[in-house]
Protein backbone atom coordinates (compact mmCIF):
# COMPACT_ATOMS: atom_id res chain seq x y z
CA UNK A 1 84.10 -27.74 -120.35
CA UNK A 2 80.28 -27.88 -119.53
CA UNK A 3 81.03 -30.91 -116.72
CA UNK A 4 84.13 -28.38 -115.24
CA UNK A 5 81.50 -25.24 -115.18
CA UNK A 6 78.52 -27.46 -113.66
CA UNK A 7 81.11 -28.40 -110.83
CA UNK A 8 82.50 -25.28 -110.03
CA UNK A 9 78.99 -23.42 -109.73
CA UNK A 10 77.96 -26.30 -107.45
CA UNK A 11 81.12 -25.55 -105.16
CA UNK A 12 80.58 -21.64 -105.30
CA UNK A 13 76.61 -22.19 -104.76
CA UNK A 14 77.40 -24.56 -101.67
CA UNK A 15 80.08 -21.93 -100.14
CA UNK A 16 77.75 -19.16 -101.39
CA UNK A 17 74.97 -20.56 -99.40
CA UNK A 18 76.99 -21.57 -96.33
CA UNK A 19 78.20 -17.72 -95.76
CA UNK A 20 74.65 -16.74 -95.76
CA UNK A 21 73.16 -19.07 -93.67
CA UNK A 22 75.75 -18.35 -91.08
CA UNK A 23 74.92 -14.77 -91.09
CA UNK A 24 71.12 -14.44 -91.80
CA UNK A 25 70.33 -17.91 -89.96
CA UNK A 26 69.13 -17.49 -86.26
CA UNK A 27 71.54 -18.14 -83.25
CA UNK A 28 72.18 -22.31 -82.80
CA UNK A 29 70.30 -23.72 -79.31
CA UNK A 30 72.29 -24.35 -76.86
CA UNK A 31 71.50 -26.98 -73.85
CA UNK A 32 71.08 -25.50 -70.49
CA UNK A 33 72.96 -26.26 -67.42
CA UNK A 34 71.85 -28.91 -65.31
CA UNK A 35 69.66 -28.02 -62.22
CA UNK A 36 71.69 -28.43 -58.94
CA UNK A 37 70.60 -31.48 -57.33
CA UNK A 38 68.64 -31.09 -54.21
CA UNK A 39 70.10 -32.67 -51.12
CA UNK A 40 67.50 -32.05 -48.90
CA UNK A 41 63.76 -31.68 -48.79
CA UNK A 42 61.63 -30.24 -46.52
CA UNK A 43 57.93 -30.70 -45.19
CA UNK A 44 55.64 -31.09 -42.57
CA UNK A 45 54.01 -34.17 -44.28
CA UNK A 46 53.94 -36.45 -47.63
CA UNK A 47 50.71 -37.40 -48.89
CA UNK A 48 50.27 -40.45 -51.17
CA UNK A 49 47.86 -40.58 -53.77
CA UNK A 50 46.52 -42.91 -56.60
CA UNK A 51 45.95 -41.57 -60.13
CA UNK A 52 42.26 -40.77 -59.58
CA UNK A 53 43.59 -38.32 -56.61
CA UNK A 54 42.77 -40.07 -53.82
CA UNK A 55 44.56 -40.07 -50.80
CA UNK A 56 46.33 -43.29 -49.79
CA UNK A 57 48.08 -42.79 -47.01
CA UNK A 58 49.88 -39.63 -45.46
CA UNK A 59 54.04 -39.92 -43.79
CA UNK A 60 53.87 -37.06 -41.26
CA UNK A 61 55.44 -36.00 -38.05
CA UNK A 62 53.44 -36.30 -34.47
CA UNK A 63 54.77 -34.09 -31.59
CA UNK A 64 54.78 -35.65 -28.09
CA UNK A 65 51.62 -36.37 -26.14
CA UNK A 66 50.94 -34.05 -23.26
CA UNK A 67 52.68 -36.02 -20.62
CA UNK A 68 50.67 -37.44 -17.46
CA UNK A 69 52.85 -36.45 -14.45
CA UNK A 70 53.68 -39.96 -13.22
CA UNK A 71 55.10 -40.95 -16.45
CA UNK A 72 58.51 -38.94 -18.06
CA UNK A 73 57.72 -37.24 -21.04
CA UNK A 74 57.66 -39.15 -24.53
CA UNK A 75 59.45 -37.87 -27.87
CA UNK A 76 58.38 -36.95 -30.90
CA UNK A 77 57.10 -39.70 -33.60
CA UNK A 78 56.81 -40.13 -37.42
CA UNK A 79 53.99 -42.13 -38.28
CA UNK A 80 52.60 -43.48 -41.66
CA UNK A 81 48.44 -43.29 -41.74
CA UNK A 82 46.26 -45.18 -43.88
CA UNK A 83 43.60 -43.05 -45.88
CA UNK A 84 41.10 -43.38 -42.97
CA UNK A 85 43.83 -42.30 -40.81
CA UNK A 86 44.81 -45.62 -39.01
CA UNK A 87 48.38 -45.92 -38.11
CA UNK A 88 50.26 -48.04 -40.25
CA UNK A 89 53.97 -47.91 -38.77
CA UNK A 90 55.50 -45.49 -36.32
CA UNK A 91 59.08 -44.64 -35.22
CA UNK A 92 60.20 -42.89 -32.37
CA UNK A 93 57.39 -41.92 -29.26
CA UNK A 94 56.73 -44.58 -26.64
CA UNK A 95 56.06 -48.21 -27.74
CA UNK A 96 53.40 -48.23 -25.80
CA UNK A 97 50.11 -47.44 -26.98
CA UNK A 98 47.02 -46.19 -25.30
CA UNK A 99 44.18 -48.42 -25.28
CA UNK A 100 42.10 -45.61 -27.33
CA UNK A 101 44.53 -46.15 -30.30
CA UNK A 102 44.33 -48.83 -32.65
């Protein structure tokens, strides 16, 4: 009789303490919704830098020369500087570069 007691306070104990921990216990976490993807990102220029904060190099837009009145007037570029501000690569503009650029 003493094995038939000791197993039916264990079940009453277990359904005893599952009652109040559904009542007294704080609300269950929940995940949050995902964060909408962005599709587009916008900026005037990206700056690159190394883990001690220095800049590496800087992506940035370059409006069109002022145009000399012989020649038709050039785009717009995007141009990727180094950190001394030597151009890299460039897309767009006029291919050709003035002989004060390097």
């Amino acid at each position: 009789m003493n094995k038939i007691l000791t197993v039916t306070l264990a079940l009453v104990a277990g359904l005893v303490g599952g009652l109040l921990t559904h009542y007294i216990a704080p609300p269950v976490a929940l995940a949050q919704n995902q964060a909408p993807i962005t599709k587009e990102i916008r900026a005037q220029s990206f700056t690159l830098v190394d883990p001690s904060d220095h800049t590496v190099g800087t992506f940035s837009y370059e409006p069109a020369p002022d145009p000399i009145a012989v020649r038709p007037k050039t785009p717009p570029r995007i141009v990727l500087r180094d950190s001394v501000g030597r151009e890299l690569w460039s897309a767009g503009g006029s291919g050709i570069r003035r002989l004060s650029e390097k």
